[in-house]
Each structure stands twice: as structure tokens, then as C-alpha cells.
PDB file of N, CA and C in Angstrom:
ATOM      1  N   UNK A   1    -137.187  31.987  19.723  1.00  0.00           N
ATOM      2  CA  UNK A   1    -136.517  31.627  18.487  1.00  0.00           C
ATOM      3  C   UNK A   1    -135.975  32.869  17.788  1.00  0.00           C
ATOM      4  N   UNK A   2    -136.342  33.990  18.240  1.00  0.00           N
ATOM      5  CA  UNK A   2    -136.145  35.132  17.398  1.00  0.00           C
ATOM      6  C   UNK A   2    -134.885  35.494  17.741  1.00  0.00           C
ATOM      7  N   UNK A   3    -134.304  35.764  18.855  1.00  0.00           N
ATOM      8  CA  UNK A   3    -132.970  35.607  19.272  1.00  0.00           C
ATOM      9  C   UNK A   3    -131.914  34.984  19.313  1.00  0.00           C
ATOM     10  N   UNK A   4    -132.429  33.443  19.192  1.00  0.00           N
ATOM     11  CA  UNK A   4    -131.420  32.639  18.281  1.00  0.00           C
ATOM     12  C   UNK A   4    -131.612  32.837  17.062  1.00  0.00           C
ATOM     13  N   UNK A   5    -132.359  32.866  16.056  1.00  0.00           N
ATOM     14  CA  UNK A   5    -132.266  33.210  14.618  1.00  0.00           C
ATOM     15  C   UNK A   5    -131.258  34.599  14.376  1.00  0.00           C
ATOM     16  N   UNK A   6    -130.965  35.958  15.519  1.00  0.00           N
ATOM     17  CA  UNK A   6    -130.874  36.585  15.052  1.00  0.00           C
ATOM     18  C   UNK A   6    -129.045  36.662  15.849  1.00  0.00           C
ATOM     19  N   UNK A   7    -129.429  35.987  16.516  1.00  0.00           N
ATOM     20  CA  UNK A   7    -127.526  35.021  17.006  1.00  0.00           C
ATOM     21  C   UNK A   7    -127.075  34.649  15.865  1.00  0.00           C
ATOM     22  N   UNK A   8    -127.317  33.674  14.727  1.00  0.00           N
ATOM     23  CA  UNK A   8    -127.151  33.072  13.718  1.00  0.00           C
ATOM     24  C   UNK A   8    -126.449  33.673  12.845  1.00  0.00           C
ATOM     25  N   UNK A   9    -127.215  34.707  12.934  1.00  0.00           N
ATOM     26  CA  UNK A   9    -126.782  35.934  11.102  1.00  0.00           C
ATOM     27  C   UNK A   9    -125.729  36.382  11.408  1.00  0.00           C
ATOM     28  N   UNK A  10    -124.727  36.348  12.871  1.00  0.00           N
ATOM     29  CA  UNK A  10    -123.586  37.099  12.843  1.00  0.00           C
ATOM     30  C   UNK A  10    -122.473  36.292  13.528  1.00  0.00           C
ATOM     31  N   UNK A  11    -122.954  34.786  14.304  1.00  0.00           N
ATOM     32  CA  UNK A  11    -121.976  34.235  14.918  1.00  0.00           C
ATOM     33  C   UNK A  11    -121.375  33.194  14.394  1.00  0.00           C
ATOM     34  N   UNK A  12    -120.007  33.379  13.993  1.00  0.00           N
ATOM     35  CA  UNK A  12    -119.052  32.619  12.835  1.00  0.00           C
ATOM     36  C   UNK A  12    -118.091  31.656  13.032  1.00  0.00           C
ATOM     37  N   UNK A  13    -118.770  31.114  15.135  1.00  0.00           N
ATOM     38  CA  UNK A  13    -117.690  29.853  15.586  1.00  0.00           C
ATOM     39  C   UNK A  13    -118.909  28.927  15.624  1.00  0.00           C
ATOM     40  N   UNK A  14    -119.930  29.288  15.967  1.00  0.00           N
ATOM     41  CA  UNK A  14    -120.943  27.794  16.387  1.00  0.00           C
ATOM     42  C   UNK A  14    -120.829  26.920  14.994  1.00  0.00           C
ATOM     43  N   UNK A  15    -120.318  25.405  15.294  1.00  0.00           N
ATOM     44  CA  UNK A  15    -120.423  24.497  14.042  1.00  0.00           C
ATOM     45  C   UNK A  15    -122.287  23.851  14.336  1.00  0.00           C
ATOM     46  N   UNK A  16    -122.402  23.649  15.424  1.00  0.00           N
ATOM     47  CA  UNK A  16    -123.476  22.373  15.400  1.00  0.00           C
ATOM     48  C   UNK A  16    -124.643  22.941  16.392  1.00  0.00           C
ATOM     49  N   UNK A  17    -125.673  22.785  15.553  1.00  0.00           N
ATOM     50  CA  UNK A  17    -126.639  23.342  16.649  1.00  0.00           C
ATOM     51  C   UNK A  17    -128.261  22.239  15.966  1.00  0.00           C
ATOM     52  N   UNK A  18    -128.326  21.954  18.084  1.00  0.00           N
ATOM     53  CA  UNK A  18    -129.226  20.769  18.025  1.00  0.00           C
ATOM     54  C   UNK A  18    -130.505  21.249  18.446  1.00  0.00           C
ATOM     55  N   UNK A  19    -131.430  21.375  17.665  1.00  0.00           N
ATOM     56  CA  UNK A  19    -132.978  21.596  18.276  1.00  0.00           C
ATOM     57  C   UNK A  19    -134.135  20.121  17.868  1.00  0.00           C
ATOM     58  N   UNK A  20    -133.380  18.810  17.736  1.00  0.00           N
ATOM     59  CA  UNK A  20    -134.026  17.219  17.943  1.00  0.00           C
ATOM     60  C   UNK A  20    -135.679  17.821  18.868  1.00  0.00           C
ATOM     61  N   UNK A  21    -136.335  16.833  18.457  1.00  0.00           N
ATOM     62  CA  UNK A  21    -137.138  16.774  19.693  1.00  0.00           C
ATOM     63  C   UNK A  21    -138.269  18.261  19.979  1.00  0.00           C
ATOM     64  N   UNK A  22    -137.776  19.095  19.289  1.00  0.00           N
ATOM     65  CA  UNK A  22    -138.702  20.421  19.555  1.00  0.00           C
ATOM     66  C   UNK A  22    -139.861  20.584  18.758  1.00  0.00           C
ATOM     67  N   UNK A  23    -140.792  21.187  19.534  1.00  0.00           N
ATOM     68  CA  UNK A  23    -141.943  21.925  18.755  1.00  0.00           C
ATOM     69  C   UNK A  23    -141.984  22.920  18.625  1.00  0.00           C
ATOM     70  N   UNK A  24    -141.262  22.573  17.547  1.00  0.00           N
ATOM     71  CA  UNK A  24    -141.458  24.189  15.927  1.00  0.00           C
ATOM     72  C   UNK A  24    -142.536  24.230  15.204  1.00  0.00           C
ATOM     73  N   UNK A  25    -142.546  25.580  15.203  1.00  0.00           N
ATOM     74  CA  UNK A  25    -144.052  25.738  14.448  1.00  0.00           C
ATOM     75  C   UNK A  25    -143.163  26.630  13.026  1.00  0.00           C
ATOM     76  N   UNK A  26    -144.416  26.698  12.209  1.00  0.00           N
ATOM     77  CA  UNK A  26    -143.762  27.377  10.904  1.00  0.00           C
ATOM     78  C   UNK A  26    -143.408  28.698  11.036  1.00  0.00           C
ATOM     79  N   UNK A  27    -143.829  29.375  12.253  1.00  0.00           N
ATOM     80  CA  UNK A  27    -142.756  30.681  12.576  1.00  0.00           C
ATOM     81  C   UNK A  27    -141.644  30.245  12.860  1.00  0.00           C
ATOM     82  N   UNK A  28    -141.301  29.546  13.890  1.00  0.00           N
ATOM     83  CA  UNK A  28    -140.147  29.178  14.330  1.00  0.00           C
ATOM     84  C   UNK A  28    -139.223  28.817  13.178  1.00  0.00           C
ATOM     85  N   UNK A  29    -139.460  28.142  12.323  1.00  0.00           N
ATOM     86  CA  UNK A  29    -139.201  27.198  11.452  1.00  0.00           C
ATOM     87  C   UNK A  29    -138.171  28.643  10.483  1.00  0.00           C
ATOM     88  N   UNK A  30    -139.287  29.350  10.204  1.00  0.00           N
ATOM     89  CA  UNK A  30    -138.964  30.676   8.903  1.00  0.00           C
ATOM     90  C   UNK A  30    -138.140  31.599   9.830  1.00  0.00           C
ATOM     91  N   UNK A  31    -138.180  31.607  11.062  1.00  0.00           N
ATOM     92  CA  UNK A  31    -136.640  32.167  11.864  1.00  0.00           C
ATOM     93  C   UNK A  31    -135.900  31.688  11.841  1.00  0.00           C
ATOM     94  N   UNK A  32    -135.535  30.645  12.021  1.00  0.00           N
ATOM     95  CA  UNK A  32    -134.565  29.903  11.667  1.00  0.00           C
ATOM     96  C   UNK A  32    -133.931  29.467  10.587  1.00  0.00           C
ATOM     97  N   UNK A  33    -134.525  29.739   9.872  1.00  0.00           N
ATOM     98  CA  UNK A  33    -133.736  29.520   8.470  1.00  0.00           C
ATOM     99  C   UNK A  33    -133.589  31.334   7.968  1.00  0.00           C
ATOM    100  N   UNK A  34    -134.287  32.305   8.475  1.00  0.00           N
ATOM    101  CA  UNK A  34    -133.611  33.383   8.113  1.00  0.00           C
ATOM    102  C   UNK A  34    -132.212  33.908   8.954  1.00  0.00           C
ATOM    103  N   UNK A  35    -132.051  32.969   9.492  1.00  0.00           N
ATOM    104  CA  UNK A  35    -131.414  33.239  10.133  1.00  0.00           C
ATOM    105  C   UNK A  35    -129.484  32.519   9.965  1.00  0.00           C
ATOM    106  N   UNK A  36    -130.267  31.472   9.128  1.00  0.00           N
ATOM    107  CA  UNK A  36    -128.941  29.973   8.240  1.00  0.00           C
ATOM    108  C   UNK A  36    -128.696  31.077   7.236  1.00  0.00           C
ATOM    109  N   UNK A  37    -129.446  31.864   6.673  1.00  0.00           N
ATOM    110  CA  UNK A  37    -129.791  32.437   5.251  1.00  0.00           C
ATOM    111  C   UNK A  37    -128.175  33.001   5.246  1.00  0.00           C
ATOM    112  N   UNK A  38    -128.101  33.715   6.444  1.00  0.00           N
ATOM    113  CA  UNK A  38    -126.750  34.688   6.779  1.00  0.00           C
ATOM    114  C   UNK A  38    -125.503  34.001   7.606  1.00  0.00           C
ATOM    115  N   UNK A  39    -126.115  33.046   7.991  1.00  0.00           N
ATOM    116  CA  UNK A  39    -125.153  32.223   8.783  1.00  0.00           C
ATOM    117  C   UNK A  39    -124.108  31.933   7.852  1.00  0.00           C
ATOM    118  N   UNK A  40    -122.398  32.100   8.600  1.00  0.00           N
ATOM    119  CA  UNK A  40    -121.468  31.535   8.116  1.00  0.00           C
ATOM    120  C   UNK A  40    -120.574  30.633   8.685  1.00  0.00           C
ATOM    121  N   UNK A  41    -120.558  29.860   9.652  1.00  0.00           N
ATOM    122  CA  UNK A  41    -120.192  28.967  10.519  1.00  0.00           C
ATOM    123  C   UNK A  41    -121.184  27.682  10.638  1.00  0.00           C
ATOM    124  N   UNK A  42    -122.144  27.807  10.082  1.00  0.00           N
ATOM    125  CA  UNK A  42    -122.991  26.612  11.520  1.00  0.00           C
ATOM    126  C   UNK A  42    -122.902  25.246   9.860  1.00  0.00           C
ATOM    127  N   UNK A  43    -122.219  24.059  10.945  1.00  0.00           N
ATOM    128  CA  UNK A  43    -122.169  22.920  10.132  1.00  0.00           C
ATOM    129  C   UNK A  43    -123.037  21.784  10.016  1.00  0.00           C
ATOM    130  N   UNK A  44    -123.456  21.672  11.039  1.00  0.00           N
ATOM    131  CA  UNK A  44    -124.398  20.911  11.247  1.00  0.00           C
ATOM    132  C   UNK A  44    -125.947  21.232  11.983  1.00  0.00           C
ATOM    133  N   UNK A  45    -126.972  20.967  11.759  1.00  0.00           N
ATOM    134  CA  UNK A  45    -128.276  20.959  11.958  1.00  0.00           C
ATOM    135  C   UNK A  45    -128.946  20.368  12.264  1.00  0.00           C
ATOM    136  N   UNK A  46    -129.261  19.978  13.440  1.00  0.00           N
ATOM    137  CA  UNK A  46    -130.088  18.903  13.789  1.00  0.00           C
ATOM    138  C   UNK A  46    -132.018  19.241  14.724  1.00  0.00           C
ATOM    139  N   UNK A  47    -132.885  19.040  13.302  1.00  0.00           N
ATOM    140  CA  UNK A  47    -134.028  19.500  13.642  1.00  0.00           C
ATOM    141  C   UNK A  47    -134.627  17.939  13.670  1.00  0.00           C
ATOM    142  N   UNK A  48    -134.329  16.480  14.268  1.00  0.00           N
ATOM    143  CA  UNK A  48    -134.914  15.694  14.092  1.00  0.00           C
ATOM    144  C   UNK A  48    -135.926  15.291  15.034  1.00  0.00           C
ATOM    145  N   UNK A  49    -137.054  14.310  14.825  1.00  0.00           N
ATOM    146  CA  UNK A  49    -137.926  14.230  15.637  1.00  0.00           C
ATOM    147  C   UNK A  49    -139.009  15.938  15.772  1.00  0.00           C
ATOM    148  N   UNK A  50    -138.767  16.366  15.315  1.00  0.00           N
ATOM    149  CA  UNK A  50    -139.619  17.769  15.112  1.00  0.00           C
ATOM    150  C   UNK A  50    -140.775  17.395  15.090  1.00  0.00           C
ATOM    151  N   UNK A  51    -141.749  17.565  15.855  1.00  0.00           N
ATOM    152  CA  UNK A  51    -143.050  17.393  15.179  1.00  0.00           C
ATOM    153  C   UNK A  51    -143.625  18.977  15.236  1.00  0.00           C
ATOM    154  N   UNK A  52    -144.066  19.243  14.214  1.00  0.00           N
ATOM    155  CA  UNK A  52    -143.827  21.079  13.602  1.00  0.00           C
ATOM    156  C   UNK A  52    -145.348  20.602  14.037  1.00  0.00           C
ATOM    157  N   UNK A  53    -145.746  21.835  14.591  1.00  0.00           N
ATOM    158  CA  UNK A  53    -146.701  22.494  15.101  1.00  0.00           C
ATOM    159  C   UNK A  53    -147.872  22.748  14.594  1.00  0.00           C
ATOM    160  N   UNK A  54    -147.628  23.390  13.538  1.00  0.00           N
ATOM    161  CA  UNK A  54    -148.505  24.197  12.420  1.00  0.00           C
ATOM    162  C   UNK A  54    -148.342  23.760  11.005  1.00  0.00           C
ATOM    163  N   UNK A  55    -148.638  23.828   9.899  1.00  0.00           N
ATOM    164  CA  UNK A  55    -148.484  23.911   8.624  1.00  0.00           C
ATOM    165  C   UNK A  55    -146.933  24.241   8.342  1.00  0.00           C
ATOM    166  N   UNK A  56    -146.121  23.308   7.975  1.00  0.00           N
ATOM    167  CA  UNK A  56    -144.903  23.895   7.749  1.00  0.00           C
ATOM    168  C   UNK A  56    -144.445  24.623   6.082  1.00  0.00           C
ATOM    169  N   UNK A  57    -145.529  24.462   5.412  1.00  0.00           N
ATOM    170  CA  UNK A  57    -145.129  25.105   4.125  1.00  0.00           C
ATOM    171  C   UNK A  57    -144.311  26.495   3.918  1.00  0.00           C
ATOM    172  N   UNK A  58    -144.509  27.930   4.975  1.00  0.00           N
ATOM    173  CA  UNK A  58    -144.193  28.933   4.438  1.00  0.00           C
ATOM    174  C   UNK A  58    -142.846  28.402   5.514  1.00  0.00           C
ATOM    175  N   UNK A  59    -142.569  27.861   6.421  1.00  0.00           N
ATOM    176  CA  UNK A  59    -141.069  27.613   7.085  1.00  0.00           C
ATOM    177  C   UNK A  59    -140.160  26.515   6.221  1.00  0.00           C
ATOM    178  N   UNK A  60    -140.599  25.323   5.453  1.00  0.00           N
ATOM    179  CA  UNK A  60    -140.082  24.839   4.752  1.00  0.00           C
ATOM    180  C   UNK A  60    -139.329  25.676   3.533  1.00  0.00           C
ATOM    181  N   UNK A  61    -140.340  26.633   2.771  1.00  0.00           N
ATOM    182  CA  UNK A  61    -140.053  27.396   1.516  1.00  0.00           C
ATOM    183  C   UNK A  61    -138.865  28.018   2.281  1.00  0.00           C
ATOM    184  N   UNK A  62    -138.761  28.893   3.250  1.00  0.00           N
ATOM    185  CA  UNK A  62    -137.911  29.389   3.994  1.00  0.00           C
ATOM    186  C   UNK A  62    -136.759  28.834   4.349  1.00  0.00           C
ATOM    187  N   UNK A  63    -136.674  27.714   4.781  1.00  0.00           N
ATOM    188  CA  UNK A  63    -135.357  26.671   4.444  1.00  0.00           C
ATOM    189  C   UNK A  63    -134.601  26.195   3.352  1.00  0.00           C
ATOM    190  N   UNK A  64    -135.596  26.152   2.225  1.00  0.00           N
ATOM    191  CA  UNK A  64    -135.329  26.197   1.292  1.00  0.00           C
ATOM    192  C   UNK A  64    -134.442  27.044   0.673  1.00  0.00           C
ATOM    193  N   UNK A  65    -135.208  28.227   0.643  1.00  0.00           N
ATOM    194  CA  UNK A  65    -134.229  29.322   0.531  1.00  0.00           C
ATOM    195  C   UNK A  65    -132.844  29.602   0.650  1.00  0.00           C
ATOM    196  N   UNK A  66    -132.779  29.347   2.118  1.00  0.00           N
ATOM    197  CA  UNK A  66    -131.898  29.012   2.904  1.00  0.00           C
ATOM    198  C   UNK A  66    -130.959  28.332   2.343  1.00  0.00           C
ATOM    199  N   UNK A  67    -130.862  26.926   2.384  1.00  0.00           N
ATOM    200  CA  UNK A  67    -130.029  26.585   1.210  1.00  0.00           C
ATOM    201  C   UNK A  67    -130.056  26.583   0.022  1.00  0.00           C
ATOM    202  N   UNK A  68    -130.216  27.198  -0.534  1.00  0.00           N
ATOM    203  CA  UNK A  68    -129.916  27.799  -2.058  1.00  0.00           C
ATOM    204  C   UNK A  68    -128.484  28.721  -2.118  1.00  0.00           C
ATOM    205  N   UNK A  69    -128.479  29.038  -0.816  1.00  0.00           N
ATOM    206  CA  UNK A  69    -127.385  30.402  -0.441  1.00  0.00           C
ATOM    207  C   UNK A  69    -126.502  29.834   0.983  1.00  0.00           C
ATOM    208  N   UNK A  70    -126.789  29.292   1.533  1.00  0.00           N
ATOM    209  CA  UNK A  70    -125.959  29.143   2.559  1.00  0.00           C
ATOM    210  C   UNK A  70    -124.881  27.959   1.909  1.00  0.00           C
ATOM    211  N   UNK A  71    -123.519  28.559   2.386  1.00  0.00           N
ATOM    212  CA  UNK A  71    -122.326  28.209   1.863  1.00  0.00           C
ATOM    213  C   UNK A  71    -121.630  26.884   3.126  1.00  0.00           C
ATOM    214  N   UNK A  72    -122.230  27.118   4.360  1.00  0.00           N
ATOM    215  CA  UNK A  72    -121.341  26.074   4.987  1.00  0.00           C
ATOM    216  C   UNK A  72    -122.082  24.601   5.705  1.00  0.00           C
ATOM    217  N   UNK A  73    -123.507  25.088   5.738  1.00  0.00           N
ATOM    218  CA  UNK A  73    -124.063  23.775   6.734  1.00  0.00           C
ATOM    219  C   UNK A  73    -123.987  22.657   5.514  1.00  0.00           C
ATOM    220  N   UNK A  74    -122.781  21.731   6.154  1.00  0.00           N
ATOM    221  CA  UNK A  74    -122.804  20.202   5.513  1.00  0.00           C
ATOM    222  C   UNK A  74    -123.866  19.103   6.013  1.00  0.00           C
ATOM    223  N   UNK A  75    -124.281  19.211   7.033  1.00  0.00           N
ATOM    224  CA  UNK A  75    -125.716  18.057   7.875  1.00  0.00           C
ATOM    225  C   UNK A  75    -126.873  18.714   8.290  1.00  0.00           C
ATOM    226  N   UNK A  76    -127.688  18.060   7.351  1.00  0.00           N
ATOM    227  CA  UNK A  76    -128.769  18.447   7.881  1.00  0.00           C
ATOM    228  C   UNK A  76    -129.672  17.472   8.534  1.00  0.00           C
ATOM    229  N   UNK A  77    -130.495  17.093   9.362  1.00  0.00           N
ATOM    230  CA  UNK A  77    -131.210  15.599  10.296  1.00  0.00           C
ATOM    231  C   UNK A  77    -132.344  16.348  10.085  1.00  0.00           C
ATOM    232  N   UNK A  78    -133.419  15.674   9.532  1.00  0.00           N
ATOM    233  CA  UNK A  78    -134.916  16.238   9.653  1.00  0.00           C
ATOM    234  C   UNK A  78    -135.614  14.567  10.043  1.00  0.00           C
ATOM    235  N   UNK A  79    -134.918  13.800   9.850  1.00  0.00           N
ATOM    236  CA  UNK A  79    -134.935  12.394  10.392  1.00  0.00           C
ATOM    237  C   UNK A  79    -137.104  12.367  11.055  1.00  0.00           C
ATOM    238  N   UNK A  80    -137.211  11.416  11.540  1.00  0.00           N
ATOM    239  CA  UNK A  80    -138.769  11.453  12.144  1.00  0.00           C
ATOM    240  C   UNK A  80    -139.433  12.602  12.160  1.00  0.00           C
ATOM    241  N   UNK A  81    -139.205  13.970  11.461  1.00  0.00           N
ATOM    242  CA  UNK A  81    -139.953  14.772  11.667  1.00  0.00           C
ATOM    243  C   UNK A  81    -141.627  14.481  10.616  1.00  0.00           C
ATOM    244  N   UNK A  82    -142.609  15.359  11.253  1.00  0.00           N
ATOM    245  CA  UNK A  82    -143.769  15.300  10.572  1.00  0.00           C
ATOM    246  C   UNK A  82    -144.312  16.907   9.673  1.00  0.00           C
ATOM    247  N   UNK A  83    -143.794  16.600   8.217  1.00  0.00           N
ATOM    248  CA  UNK A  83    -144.648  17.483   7.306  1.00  0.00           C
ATOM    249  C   UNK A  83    -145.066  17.069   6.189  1.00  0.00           C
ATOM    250  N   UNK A  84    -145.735  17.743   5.206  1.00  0.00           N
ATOM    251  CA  UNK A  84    -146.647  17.050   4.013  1.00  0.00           C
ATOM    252  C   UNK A  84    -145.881  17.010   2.632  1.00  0.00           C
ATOM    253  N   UNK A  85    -146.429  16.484   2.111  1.00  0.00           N
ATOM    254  CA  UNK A  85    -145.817  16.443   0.956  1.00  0.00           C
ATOM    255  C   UNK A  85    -145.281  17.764   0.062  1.00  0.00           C
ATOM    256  N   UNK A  86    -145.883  18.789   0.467  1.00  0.00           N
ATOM    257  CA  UNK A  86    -145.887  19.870  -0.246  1.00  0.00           C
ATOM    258  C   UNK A  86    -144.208  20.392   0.164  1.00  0.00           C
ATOM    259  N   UNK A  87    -143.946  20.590   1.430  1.00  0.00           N
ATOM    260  CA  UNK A  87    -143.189  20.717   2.547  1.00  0.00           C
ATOM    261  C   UNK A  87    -141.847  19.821   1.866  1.00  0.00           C
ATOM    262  N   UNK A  88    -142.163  18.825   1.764  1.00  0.00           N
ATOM    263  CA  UNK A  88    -141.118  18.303   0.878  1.00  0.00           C
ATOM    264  C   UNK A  88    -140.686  18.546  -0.869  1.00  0.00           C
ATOM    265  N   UNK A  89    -141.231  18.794  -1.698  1.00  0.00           N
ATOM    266  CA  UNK A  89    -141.348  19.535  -2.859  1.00  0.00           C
ATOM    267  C   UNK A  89    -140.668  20.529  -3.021  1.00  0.00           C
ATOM    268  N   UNK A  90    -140.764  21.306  -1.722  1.00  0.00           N
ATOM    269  CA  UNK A  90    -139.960  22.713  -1.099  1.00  0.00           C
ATOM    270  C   UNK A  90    -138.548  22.603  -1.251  1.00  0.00           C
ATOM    271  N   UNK A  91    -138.400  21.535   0.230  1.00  0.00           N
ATOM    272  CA  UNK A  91    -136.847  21.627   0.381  1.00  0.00           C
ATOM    273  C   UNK A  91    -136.172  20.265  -0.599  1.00  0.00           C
ATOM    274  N   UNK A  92    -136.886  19.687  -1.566  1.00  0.00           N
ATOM    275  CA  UNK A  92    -135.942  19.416  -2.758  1.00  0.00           C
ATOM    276  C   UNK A  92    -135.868  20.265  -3.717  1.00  0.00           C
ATOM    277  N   UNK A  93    -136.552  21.499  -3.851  1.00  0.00           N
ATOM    278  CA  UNK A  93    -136.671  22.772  -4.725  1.00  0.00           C
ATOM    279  C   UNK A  93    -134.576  23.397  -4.152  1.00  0.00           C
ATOM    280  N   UNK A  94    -134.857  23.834  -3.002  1.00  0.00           N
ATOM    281  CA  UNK A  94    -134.174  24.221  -2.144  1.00  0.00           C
ATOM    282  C   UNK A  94    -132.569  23.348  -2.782  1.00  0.00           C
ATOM    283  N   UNK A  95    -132.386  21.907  -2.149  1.00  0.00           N
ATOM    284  CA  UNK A  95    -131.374  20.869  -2.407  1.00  0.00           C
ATOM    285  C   UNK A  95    -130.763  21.297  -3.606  1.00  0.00           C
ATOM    286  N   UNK A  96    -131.803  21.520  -4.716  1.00  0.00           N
ATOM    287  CA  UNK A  96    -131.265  21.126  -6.259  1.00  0.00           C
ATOM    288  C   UNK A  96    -129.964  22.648  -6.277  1.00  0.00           C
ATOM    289  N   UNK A  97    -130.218  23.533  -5.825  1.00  0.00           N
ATOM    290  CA  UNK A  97    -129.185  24.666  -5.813  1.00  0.00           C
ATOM    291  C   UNK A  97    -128.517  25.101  -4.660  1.00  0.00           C
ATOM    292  N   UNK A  98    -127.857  23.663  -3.899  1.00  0.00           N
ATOM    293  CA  UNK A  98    -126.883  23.352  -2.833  1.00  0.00           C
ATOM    294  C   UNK A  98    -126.224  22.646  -3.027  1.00  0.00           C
ATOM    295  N   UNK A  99    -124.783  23.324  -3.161  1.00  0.00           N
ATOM    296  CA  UNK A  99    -123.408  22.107  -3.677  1.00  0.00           C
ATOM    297  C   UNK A  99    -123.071  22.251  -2.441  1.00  0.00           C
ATOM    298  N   UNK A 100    -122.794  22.390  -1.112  1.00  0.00           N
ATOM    299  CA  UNK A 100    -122.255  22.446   0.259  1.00  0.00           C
ATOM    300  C   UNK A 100    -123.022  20.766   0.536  1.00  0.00           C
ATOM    301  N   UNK A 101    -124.177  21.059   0.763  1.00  0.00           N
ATOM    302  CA  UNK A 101    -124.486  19.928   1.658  1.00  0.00           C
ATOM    303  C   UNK A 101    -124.574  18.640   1.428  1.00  0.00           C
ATOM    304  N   UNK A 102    -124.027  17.570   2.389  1.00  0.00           N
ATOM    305  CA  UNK A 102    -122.890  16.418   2.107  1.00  0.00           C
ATOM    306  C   UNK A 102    -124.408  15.564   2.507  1.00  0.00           C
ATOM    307  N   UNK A 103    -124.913  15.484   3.339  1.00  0.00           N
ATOM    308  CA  UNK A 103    -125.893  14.512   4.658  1.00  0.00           C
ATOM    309  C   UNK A 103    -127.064  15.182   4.392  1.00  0.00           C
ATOM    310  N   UNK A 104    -127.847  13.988   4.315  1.00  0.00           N
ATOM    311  CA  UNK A 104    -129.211  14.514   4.853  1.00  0.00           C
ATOM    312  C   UNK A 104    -130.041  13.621   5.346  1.00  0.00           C
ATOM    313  N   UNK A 105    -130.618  14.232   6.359  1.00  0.00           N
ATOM    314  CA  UNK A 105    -131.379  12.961   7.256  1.00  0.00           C
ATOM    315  C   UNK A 105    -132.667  12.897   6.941  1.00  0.00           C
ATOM    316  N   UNK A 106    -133.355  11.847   6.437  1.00  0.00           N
ATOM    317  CA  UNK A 106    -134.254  12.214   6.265  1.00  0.00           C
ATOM    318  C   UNK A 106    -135.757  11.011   6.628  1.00  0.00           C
ATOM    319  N   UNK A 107    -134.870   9.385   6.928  1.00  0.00           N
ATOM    320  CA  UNK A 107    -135.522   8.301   8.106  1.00  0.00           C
ATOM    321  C   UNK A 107    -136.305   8.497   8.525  1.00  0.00           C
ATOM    322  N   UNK A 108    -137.493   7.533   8.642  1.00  0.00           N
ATOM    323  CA  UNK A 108    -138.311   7.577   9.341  1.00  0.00           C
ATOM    324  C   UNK A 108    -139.489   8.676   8.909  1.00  0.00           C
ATOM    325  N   UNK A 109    -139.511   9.121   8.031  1.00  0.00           N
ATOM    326  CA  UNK A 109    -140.166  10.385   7.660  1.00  0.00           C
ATOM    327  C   UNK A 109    -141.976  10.262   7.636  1.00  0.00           C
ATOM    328  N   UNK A 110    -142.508  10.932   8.082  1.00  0.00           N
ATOM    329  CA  UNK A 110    -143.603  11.038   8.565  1.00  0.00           C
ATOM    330  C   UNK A 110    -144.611  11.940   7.668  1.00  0.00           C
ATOM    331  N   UNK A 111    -145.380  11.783   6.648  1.00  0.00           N
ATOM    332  CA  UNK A 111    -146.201  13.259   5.855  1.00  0.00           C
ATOM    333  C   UNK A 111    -147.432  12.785   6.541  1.00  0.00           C
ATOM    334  N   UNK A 112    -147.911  14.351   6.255  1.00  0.00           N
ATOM    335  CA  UNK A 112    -149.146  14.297   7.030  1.00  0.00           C
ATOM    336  C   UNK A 112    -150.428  14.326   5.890  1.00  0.00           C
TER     337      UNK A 112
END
């Protein structure tokens, strides 16, 4: 993940990038969004079906982040993924200071 996170911060054609279905853990999770942090191309996001690994709180806050500042991802799919309530608290912290993003998936949602 560290190499795609660090693909991210500088490559300005990828629109859509699908990681459905993976087990991310909250490292993975906080690479990846440091990695959106700088991103200026990527439009769409698709982390659905995730069942995160570990505690996703410090990778959620990290997404969060993430959009607060990232200017282009319009979709985001977190669709069936599994995190806690806290985890969610986060990335509506996150939402409230994102005028870009149009979609959000968020179905089926699973807290632990």
C-alpha cells in the first residue's frame, strides 16, 4: 500500500481507483488517504465491501482529513464495509468541510 499511496501524491491522470473487496487494515487505510491528501486527479474511490482488519479509527481520522482538502474525488463507495461508530463520527467530521464530493456510498453498512 505504501507505493500506491505514494503513486497517488503525484499521478494527475488516474480518475478511478478500485480496492472493493480488500483487507485494509488501519495502516493501509492512513496510506491511503495520505496519499488522496495530495492527490489531484483521482475521481472516484471505491473501498466497498472492506472488511478493515484492525481498528479503523486512526485510518478513518486520516480520510477524513483527506477530504477536508482534497479538491477532486467526486465518489466515494464505503458501501458493506465494517467499522464502529466512532469511525463514522470521523468521516462525517471530514464530509462537513468537502464541497467536491457529489456520492457517497454508504449501504449496507456494518458497525462493529
Amino acid at each position: 500500500m505504501q507505493a500506491l499511496a505514494e503513486a497517488l501524491k503525484t499521478n494527475k491522470t488516474l480518475q478511478c481507483l478500485k480496492l472493493g473487496s480488500c483487507e485494509l487494515g488501519d495502516d493501509a487505510l492512513t496510506l491511503l488517504a495520505d496519499g488522496l491528501r495530495q492527490n489531484t486527479g483521482l475521481q472516484i474511490l471505491d473501498l466497498s465491501c472492506s472488511h478493515f482488519t484492525t481498528d479503523t479509527t486512526q485510518g478513518m481520522q486520516a480520510l477524513a482529513e483527506a477530504l477536508k482538502t482534497n479538491k477532486t474525488l467526486q465518489y466515494l463507495d464505503l458501501h458493506a464495509c465494517e467499522f464502529g461508530d466512532d469511525a463514522i463520527t470521523l468521516l462525517a467530521d471530514g464530509l462537513r468541510q468537502n464541497a467536491e464530493l457529489e456520492i457517497l456510498g454508504v449501504g449496507l453498512q456494518v458497525t462493529k
